[in-house]
Protein backbone atom coordinates (compact mmCIF):
# COMPACT_ATOMS: atom_id res chain seq x y z
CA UNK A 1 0.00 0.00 0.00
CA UNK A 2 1.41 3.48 -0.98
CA UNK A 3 1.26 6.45 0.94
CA UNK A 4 1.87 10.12 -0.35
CA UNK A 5 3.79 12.07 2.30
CA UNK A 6 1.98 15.06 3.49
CA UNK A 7 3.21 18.89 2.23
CA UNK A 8 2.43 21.49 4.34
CA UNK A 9 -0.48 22.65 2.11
CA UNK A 10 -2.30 19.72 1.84
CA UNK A 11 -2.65 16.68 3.59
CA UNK A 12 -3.47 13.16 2.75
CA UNK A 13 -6.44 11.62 4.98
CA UNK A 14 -6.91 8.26 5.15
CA UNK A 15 -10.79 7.36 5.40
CA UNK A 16 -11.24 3.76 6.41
CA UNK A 17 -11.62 2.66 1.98
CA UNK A 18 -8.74 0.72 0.57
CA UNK A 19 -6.04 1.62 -0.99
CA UNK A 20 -7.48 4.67 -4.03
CA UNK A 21 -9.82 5.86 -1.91
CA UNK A 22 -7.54 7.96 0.03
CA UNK A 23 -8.85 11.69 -0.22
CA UNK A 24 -6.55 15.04 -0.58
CA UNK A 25 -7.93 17.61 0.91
CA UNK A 26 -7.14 21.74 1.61
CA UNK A 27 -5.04 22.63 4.76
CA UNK A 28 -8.38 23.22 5.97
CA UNK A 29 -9.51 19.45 5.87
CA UNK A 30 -12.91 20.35 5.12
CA UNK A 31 -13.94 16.84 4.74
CA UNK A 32 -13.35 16.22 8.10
CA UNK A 33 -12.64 19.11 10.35
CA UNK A 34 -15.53 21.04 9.51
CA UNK A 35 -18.34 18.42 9.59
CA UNK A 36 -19.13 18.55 13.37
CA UNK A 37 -20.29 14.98 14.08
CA UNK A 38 -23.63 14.49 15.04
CA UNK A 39 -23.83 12.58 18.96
CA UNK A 40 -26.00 10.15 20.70
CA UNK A 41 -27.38 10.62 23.83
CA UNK A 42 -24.77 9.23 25.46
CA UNK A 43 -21.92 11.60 23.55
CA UNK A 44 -20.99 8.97 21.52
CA UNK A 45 -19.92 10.04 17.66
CA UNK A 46 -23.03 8.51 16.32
CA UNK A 47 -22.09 5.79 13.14
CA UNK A 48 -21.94 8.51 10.64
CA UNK A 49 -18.80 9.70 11.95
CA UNK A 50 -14.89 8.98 12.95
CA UNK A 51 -13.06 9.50 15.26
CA UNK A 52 -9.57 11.38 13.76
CA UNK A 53 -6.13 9.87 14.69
CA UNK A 54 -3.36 12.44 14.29
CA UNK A 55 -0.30 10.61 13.38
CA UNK A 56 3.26 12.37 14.19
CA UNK A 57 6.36 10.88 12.83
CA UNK A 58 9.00 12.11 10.29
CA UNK A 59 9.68 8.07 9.57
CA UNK A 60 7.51 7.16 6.66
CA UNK A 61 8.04 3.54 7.02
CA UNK A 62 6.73 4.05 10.55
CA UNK A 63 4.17 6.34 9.86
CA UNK A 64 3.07 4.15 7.35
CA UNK A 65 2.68 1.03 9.38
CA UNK A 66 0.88 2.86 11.91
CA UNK A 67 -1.91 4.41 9.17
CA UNK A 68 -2.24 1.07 7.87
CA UNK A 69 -3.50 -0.56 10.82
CA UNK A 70 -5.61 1.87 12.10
CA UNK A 71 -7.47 3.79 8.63
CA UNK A 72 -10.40 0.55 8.83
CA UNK A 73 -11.85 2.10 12.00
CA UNK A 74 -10.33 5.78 12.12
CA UNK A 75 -9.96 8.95 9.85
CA UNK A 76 -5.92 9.34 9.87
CA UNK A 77 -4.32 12.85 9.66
CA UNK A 78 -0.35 12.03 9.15
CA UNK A 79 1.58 15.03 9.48
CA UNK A 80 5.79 14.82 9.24
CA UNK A 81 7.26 16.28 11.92
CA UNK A 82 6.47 18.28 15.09
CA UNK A 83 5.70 21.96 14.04
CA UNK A 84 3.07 20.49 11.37
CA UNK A 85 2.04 18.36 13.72
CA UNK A 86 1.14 21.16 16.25
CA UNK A 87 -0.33 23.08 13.18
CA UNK A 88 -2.45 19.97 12.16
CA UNK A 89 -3.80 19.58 15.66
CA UNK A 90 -5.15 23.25 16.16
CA UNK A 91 -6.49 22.83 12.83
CA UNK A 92 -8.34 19.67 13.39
CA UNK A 93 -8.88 19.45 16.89
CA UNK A 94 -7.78 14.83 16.49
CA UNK A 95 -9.78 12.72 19.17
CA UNK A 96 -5.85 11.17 19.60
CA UNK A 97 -2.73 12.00 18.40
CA UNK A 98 0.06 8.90 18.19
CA UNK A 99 3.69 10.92 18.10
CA UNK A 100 7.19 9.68 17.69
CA UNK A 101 10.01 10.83 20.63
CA UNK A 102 12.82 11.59 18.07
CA UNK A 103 11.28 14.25 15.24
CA UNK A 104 13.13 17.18 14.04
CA UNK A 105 12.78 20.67 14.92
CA UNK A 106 10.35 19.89 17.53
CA UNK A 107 10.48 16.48 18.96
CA UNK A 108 7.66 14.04 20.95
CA UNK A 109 8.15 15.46 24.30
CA UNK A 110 8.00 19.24 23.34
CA UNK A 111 5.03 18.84 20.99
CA UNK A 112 3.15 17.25 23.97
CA UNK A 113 4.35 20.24 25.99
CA UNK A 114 2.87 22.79 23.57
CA UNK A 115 -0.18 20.75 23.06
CA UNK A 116 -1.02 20.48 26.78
CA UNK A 117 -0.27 24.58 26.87
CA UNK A 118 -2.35 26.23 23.98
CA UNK A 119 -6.20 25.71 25.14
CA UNK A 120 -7.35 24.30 21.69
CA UNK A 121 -5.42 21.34 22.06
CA UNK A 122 -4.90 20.69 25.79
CA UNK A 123 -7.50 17.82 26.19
CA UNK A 124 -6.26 15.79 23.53
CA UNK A 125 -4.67 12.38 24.65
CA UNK A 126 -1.43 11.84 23.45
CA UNK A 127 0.36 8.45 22.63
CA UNK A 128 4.37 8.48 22.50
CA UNK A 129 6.38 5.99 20.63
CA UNK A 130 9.56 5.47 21.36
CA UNK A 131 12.70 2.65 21.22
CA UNK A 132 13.39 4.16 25.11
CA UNK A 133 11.36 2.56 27.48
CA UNK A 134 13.30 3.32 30.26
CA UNK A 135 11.73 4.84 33.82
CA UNK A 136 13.43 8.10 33.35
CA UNK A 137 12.20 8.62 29.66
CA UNK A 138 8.96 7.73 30.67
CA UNK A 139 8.74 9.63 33.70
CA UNK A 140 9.82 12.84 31.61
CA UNK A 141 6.75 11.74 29.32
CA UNK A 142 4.27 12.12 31.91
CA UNK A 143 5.32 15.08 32.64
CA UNK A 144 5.03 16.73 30.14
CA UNK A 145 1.57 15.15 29.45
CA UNK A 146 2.00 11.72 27.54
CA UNK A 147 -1.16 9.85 28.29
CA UNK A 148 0.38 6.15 27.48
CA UNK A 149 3.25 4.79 25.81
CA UNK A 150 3.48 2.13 22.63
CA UNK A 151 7.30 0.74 23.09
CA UNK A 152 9.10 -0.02 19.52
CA UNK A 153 8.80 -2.91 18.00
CA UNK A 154 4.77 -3.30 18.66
CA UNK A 155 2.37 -5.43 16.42
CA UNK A 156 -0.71 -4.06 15.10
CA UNK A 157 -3.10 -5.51 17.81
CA UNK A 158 -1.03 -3.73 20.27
CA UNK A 159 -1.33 -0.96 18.59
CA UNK A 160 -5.04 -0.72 18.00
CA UNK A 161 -5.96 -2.17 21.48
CA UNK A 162 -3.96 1.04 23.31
CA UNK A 163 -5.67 3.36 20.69
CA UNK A 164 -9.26 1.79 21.23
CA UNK A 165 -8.72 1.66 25.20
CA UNK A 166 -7.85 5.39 25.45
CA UNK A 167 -10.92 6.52 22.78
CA UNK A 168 -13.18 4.34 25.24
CA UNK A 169 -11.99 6.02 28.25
CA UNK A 170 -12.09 9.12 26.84
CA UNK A 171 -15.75 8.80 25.41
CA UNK A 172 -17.08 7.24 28.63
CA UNK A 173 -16.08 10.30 31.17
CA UNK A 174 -17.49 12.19 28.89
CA UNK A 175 -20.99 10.27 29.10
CA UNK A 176 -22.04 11.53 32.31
CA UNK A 177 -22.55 15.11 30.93
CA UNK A 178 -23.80 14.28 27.35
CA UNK A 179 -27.60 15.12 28.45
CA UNK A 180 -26.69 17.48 31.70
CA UNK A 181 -28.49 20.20 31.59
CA UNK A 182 -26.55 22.42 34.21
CA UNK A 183 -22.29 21.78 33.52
CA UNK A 184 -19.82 22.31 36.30
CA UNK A 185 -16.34 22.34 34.97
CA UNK A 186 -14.98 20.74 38.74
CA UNK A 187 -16.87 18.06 38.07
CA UNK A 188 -15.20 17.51 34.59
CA UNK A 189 -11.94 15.02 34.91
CA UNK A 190 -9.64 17.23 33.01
CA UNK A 191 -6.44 19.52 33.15
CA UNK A 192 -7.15 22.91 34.91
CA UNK A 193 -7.02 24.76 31.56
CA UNK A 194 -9.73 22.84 30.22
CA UNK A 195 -11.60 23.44 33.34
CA UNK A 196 -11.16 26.89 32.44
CA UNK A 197 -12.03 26.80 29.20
CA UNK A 198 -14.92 25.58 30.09
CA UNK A 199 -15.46 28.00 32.36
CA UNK A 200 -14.75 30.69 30.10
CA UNK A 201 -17.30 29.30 27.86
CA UNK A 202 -20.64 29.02 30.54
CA UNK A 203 -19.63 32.89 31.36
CA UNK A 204 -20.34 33.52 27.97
CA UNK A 205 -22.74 32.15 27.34
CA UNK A 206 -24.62 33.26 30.70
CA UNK A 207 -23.83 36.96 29.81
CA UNK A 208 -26.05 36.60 26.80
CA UNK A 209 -28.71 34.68 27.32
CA UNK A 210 -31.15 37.55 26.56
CA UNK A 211 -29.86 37.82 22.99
CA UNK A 212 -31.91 35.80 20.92
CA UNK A 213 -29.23 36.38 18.27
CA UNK A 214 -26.10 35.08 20.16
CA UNK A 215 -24.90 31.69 18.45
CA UNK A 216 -22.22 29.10 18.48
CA UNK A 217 -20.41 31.41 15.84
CA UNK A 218 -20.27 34.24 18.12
CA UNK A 219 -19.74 31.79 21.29
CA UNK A 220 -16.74 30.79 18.87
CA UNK A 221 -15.57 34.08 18.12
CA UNK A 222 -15.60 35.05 21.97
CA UNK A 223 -13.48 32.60 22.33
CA UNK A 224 -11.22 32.77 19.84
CA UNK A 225 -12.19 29.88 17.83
CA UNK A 226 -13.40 28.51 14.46
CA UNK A 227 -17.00 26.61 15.18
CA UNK A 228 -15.50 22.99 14.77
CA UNK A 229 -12.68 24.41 17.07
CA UNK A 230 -15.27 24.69 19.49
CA UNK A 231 -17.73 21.84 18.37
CA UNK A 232 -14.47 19.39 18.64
CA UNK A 233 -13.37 20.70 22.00
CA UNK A 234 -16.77 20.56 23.62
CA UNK A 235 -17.98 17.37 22.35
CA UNK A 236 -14.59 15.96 23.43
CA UNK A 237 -14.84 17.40 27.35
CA UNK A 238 -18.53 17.02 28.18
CA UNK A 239 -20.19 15.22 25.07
CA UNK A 240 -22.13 17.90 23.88
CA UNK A 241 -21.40 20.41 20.82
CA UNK A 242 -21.63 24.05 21.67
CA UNK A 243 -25.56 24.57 19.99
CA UNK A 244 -26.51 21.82 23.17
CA UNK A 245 -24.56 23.62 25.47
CA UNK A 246 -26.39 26.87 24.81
CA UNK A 247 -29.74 25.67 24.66
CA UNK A 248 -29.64 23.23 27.63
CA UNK A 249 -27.96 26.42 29.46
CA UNK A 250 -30.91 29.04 28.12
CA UNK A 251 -33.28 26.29 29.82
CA UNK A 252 -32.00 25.52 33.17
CA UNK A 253 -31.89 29.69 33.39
CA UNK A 254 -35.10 29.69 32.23
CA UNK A 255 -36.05 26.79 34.94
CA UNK A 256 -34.42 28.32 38.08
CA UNK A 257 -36.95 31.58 37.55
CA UNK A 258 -40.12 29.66 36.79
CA UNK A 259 -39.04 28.07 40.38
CA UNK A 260 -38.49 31.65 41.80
CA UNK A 261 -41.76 32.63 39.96
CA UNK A 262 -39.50 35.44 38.68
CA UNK A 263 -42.29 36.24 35.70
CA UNK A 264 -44.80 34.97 33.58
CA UNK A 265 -44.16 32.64 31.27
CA UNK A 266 -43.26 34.62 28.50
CA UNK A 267 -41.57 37.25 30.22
CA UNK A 268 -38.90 34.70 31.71
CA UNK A 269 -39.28 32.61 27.82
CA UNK A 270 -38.01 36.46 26.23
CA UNK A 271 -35.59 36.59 29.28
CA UNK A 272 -33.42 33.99 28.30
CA UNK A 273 -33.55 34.35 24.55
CA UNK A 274 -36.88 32.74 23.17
CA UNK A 275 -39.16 35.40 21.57
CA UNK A 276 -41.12 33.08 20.60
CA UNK A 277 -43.24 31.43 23.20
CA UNK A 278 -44.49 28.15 21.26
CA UNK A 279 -40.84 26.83 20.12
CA UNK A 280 -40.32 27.92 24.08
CA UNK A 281 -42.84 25.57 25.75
CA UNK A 282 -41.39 22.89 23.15
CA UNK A 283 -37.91 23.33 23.97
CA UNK A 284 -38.83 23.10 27.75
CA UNK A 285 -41.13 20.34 27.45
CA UNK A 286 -37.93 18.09 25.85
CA UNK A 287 -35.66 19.17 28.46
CA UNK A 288 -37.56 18.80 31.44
CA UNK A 289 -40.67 16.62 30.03
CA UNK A 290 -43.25 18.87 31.20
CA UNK A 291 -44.36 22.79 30.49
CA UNK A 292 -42.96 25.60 32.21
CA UNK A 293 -46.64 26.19 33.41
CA UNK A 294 -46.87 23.08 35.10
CA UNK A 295 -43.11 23.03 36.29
CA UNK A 296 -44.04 26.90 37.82
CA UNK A 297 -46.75 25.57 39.52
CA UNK A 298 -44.65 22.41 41.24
């Protein structure tokens, strides 16, 4: 099977087809980065999607064997050193990235330092290979932020087994918060920049919950992100992309006045960003399973 080495301008993604089927796409990976998968209720990417494997490694051989074995179940980014690696990453926000230790100008351990530092890519588990398996090596590893290690030479099972594991952990302590309708970022197992990320987010979003017209592209301009940026980040902390997050947030306002009998109805419905009353009472009625009439009068 051949493999075209990625250029800086365009990328080669491997879809899961066989060999001709690969797909070149723009720096922008438009095929895949800015499709924001649709979830199930439990925040799992629902069968239309895949997850995206960012491979790291400036050995083609290597970076070859590891595409192989995993483009039947993922979508594979390959990128050829560090620095694209990085730019890759921000760009396509992986649900894994698999990175060599030895990589010119910016190797394993300081790409997993700059991942875990910029706030687009600090939840992103990251898999180091490496010939070094000694305690010291690995030690540095964690510090820096290495989530697990696949030790040189490894056979394919190995390798999809530690890449399935970690995409399984990830996904289920992320289930508990798919449907919550109120999100508290201590709650959330993650690093504290995520936890302020995610902080940063709910303040935004609670600041404008009168404007009927605020939207995940200005929640993503706020925070200085494209809208798969912030799709991908969210769906990959708490299992819910950012249009969930900012209904399920107008609601549970809307919820705590009804229960402080704060207003009518459509007073508290035009309060938190619902002019009209109808979709309103709809949008409540999914949520909570009963009107905001009868959940006043509780």
């Amino acid at each position: 099977m051949h493999y075209v080495q990625p250029a800086l301008e365009r990328t080669e993604v491997h879809t899961g087809r066989r060999s001709g089927s690969s797909l070149l796409v723009s720096k922008q990976y438009s095929e895949i980065v800015n499709k924001t998968r649709p979830t199930t209720s439990a925040g799992q990417p629902a069968s239309s999607g895949q997850e995206i494997i960012l491979i790291v490694e400036d050995n083609a051989d290597v970076r070859a064997y590891i595409a192989e074995h995993l483009q039947d179940r993922y979508a594979v980014l390959q990128a050829t050193n560090g620095e694209d690696g990085f730019a890759k990453a921000q760009e396509a926000i992986p649900d894994l990235i698999i990175t060599d230790v030895m990589m010119p100008r910016i190797d394993g351990y300081q790409l997993t330092k700059i991942l875990r530092e910029d706030e687009k890519t600090s939840h992103i588990p990251v898999v180091m290979v490496t010939a070094k398996a000694g305690e010291e090596n690995r030690i540095e590893g964690l510090e820096r932020g290495v989530d697990a290690y696949l030790i040189k030479p490894f056979s394919p099972n190995e390798l999809r087994v530690r890449v399935r594991k970690l995409i399984e952990m990830r996904r289920n302590l992320r289930k508990r918060f798919s449907t919550a309708t109120v999100i508290k970022p201590l709650e959330i197992e993650a690093t504290s920049m995520d936890r302020a990320f995610l902080e940063r987010v709910i303040a935004v979003i609670e600041a404008s919950l009168g404007d009927e017209e605020f939207s995940v592209e200005t929640l993503a301009s706020e925070v200085a992100m494209s809208t798969s940026q912030i799709n991908r980040k969210l769906n990959a902390l708490i299992g819910q992309p950012a249009s969930q997050l900012i209904r399920s947030t107008r609601l549970q306002r809307a919820a705590d006045l009804l229960t402080q009998n704060a207003g009518t109805v459509a007073e508290i419905a035009y309060r938190v960003g619902f002019s009209d009353q109808a979709h309103f009472a709809r949008s409540f009625h999914k949520q909570f399973e009963r009107s905001p009439s009868k959940f006043k009068q509780q």
